[in-house]
N, C-alpha and C. Protein backbone atom coordinates (compact mmCIF):
# COMPACT_ATOMS: atom_id res chain seq x y z
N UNK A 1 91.51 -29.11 80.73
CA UNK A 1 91.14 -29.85 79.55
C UNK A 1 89.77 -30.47 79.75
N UNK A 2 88.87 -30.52 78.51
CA UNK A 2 87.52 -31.20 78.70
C UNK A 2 87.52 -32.20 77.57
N UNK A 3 86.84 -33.13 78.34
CA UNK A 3 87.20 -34.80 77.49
C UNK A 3 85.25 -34.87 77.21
N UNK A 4 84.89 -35.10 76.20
CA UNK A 4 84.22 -35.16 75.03
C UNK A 4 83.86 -36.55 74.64
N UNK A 5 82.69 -37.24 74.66
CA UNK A 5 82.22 -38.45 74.27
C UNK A 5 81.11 -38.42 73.68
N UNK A 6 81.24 -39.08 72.67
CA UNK A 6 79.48 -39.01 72.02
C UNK A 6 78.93 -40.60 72.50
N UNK A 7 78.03 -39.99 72.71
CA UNK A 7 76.51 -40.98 73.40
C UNK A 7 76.03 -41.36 72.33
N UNK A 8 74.83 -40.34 71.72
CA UNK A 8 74.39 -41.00 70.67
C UNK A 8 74.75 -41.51 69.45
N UNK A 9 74.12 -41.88 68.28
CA UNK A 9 74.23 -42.84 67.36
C UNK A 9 74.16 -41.45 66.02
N UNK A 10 74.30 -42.53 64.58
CA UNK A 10 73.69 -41.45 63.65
C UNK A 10 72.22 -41.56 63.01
N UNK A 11 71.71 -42.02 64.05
CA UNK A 11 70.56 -41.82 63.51
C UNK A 11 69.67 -40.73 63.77
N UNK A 12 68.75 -39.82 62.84
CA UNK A 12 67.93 -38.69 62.91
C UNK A 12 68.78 -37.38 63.05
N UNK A 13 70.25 -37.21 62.81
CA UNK A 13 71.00 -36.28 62.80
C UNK A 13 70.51 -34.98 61.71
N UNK A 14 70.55 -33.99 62.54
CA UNK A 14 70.68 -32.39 61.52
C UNK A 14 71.68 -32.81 60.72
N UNK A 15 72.05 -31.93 59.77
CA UNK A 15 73.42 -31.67 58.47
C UNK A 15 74.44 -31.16 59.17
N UNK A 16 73.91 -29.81 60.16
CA UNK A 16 75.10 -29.31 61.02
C UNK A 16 75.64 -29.84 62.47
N UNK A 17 74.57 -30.57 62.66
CA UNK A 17 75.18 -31.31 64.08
C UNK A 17 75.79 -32.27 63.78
N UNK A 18 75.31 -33.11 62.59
CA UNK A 18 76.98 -34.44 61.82
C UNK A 18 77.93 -33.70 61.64
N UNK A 19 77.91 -32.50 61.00
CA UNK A 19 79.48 -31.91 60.55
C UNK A 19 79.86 -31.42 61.90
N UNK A 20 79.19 -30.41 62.81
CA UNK A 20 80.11 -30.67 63.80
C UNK A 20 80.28 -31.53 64.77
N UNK A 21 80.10 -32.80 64.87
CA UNK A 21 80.52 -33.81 65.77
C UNK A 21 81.72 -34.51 64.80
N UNK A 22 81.21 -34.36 62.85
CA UNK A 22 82.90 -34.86 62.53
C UNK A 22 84.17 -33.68 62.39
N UNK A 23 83.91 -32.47 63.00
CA UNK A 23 84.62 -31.74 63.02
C UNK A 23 85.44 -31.66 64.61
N UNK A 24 84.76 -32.18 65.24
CA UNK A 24 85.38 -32.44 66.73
C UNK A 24 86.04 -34.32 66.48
N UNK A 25 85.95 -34.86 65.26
CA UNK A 25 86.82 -36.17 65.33
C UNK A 25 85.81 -37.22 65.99
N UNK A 26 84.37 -37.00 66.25
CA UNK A 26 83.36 -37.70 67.18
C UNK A 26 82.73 -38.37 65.94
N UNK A 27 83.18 -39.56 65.42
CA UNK A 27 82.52 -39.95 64.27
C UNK A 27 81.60 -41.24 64.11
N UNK A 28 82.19 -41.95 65.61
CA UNK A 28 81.32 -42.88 66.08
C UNK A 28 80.73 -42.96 67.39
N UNK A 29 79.80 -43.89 67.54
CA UNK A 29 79.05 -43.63 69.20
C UNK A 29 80.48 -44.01 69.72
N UNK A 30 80.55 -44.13 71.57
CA UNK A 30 81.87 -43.97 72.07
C UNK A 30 82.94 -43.56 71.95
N UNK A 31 83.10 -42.94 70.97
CA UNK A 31 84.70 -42.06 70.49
C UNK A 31 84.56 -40.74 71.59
N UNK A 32 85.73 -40.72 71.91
CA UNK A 32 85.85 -39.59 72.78
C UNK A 32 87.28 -38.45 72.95
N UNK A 33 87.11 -37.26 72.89
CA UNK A 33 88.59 -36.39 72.67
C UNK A 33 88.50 -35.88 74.11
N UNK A 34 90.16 -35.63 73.89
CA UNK A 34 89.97 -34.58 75.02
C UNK A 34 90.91 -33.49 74.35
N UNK A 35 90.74 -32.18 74.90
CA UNK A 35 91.20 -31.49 73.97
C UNK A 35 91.28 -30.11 75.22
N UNK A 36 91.80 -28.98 74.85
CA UNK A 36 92.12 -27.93 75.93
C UNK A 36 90.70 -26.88 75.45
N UNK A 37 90.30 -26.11 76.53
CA UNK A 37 89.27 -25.70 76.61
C UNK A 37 89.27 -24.08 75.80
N UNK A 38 88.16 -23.92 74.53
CA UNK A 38 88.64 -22.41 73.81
C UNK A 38 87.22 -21.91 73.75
N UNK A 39 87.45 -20.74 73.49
CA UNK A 39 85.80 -20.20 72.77
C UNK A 39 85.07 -21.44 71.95
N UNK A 40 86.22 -21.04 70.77
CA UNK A 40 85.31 -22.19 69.60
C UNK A 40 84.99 -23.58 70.06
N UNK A 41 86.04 -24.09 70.60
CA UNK A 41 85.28 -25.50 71.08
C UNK A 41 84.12 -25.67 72.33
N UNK A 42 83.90 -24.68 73.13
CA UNK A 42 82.73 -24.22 73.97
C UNK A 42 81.62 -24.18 73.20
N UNK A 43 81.62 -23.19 71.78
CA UNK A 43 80.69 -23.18 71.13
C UNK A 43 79.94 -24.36 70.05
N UNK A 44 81.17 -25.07 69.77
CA UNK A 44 80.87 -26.70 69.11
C UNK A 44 80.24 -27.52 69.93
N UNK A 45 80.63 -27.26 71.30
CA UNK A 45 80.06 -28.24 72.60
C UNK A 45 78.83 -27.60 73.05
N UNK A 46 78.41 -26.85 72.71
CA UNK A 46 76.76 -26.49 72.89
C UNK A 46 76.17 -26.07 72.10
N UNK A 47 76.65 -26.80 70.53
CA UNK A 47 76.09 -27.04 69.17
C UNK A 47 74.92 -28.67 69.72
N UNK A 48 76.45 -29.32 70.11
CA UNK A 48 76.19 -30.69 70.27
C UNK A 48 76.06 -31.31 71.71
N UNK A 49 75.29 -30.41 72.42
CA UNK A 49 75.41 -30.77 73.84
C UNK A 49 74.16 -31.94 73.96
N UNK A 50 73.41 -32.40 73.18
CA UNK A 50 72.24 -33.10 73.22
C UNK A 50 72.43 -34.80 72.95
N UNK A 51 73.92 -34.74 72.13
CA UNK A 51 74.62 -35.83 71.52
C UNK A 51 75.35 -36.50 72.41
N UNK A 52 76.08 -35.64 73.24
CA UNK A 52 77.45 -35.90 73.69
C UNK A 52 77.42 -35.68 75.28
N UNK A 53 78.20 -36.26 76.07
CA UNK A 53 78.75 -36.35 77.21
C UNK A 53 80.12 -35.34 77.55
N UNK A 54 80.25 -34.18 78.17
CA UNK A 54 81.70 -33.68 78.46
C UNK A 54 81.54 -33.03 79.76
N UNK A 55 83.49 -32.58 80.60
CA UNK A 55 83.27 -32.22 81.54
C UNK A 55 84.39 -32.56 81.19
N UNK A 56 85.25 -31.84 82.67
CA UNK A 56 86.48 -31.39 83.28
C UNK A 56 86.91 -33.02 83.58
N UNK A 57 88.13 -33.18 82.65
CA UNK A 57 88.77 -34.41 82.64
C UNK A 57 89.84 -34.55 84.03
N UNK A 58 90.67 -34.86 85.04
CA UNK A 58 91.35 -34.92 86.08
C UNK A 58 92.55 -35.75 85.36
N UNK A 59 94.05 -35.58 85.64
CA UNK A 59 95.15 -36.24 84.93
C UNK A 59 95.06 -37.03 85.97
N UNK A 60 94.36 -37.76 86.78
CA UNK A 60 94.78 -39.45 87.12
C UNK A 60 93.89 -40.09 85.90
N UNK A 61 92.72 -39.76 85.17
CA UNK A 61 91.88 -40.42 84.21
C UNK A 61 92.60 -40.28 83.26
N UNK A 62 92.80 -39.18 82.79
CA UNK A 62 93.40 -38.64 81.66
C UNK A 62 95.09 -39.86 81.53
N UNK A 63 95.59 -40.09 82.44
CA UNK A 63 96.72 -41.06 82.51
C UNK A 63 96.41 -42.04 81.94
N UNK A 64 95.19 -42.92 82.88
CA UNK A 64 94.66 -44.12 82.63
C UNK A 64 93.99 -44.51 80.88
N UNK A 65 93.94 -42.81 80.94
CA UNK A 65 92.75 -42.88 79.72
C UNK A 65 94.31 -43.74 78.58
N UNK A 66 95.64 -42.44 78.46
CA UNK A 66 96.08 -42.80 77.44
C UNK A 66 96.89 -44.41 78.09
N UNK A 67 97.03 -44.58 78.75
CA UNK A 67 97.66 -46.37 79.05
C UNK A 67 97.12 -47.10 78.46
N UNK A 68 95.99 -46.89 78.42
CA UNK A 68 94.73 -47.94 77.97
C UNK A 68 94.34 -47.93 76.95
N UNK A 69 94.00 -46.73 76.18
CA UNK A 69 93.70 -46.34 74.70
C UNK A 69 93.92 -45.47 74.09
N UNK A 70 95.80 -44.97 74.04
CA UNK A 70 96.00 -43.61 74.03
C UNK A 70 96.69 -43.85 72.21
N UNK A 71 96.81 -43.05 72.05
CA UNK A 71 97.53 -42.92 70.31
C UNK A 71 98.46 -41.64 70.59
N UNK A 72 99.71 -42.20 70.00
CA UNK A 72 100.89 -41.28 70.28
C UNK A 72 100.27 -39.76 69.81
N UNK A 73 99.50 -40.17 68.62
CA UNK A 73 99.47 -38.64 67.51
C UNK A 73 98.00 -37.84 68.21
N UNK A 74 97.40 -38.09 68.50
CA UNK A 74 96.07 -37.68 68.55
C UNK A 74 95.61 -37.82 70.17
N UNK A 75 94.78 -36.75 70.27
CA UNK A 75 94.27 -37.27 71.48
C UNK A 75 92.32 -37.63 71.62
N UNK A 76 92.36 -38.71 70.94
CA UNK A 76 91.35 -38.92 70.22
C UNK A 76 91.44 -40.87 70.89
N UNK A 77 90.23 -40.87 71.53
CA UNK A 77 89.97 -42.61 71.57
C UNK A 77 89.05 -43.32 71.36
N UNK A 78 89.37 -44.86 70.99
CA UNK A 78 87.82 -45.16 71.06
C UNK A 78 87.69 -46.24 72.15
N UNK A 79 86.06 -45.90 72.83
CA UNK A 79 85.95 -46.82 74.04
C UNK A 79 85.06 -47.50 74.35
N UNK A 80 85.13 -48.98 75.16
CA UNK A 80 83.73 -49.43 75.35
C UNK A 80 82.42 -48.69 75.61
N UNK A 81 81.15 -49.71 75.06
CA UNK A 81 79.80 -48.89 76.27
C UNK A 81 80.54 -48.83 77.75
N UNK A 82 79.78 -48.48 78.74
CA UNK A 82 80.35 -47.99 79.92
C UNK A 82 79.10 -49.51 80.70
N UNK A 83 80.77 -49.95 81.50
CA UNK A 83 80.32 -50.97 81.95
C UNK A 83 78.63 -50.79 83.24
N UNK A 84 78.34 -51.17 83.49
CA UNK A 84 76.63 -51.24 83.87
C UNK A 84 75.76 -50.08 83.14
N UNK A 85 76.18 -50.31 82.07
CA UNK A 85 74.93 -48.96 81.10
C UNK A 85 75.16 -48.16 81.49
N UNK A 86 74.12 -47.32 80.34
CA UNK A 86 73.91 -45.51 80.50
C UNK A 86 72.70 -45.67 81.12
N UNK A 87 72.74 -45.03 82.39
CA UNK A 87 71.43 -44.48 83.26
C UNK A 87 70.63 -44.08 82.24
N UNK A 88 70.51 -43.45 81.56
CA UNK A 88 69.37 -42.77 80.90
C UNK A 88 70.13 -41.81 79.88
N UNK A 89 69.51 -41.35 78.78
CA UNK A 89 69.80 -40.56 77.68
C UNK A 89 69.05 -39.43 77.94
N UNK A 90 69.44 -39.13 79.29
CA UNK A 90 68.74 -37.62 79.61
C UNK A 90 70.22 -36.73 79.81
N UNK A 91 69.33 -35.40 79.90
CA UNK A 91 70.43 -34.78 80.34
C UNK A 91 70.85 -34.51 81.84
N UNK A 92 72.15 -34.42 81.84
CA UNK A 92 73.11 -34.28 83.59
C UNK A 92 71.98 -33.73 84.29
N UNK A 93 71.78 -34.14 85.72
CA UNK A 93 71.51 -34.85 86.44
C UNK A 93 71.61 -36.19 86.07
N UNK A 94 70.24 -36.54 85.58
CA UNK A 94 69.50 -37.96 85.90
C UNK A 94 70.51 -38.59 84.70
N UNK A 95 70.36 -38.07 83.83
CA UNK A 95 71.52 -39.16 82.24
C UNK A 95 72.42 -38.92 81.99
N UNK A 96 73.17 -39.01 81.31
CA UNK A 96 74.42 -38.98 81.26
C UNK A 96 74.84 -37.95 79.92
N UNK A 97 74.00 -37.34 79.11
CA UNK A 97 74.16 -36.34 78.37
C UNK A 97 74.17 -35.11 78.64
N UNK A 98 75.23 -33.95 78.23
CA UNK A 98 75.40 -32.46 78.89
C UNK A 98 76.78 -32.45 79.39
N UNK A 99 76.93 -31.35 79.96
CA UNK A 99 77.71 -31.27 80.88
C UNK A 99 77.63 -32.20 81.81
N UNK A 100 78.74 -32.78 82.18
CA UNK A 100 78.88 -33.75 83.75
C UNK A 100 80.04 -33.42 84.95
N UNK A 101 80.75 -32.30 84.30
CA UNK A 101 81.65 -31.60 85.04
C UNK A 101 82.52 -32.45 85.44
N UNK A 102 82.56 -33.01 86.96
CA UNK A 102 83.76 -33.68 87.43
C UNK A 102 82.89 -35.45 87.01
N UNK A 103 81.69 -36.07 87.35
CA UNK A 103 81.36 -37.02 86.86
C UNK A 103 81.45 -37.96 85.60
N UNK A 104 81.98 -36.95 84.88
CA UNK A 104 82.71 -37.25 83.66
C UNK A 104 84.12 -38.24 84.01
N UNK A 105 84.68 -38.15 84.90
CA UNK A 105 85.75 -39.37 85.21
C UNK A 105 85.49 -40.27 85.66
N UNK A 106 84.20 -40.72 86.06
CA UNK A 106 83.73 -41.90 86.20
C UNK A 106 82.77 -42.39 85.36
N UNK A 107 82.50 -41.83 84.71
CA UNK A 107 82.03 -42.48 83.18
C UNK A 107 82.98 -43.47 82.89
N UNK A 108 84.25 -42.02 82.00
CA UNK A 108 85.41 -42.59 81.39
C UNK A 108 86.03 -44.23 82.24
N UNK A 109 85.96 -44.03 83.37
CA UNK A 109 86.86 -45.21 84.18
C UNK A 109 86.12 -46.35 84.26
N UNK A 110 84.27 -46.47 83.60
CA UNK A 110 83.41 -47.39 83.45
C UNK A 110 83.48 -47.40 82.26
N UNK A 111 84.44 -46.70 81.25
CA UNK A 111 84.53 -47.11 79.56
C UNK A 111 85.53 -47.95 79.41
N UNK A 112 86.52 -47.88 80.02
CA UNK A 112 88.02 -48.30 79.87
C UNK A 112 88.52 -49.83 79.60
């Protein structure tokens, strides 16, 4: 499963990069899904890879995630900024936008 966070804001958005970030349920900054990994959602996630934060979620986060901010129906949350800031609004490496692969659970566990 890959867990999904939007970083940025709506400001200066394309027409098709709003519809697909509200088509992935990403409708505000910090909202974050996690969801099982398909073609189509691969291809939504590098529509919007410039927006958003994702990577390979681990079920000890994924636990914590729903204890903390889980909704019976959805697997859809919303979460703090990430406690000591975002390094930078660059992409993986240096910022925290892109792929983050396994670093992505320590984001989440500095959102919580």
């Amino acid at each position: 499963m890959i867990a999904i966070i939007r970083i940025a804001g709506r400001t200066g958005l394309k027409k098709d990069v709003a519809e697909t970030l509200r088509r992935l349920r990403l409708k505000r900054k910090y909202s974050c899904i996690v969801i099982e990994e398909t073609k189509e959602i691969l291809g939504m996630v590098k529509k919007v890879k410039d927006f958003v934060a994702y990577g390979e979620i681990n079920k000890e986060t994924y636990k914590k995630l729903m204890e903390k901010r889980g909704q019976k129906t959805k697997n859809f949350f919303r979460l703090h900024p990430p406690r000591g800031g975002i390094k930078s609004k660059e992409h993986f490496p240096k910022g925290v936008l892109g792929d983050n692969k396994e670093k992505i659970n320590e984001l989440i566990e500095r959102m919580l």
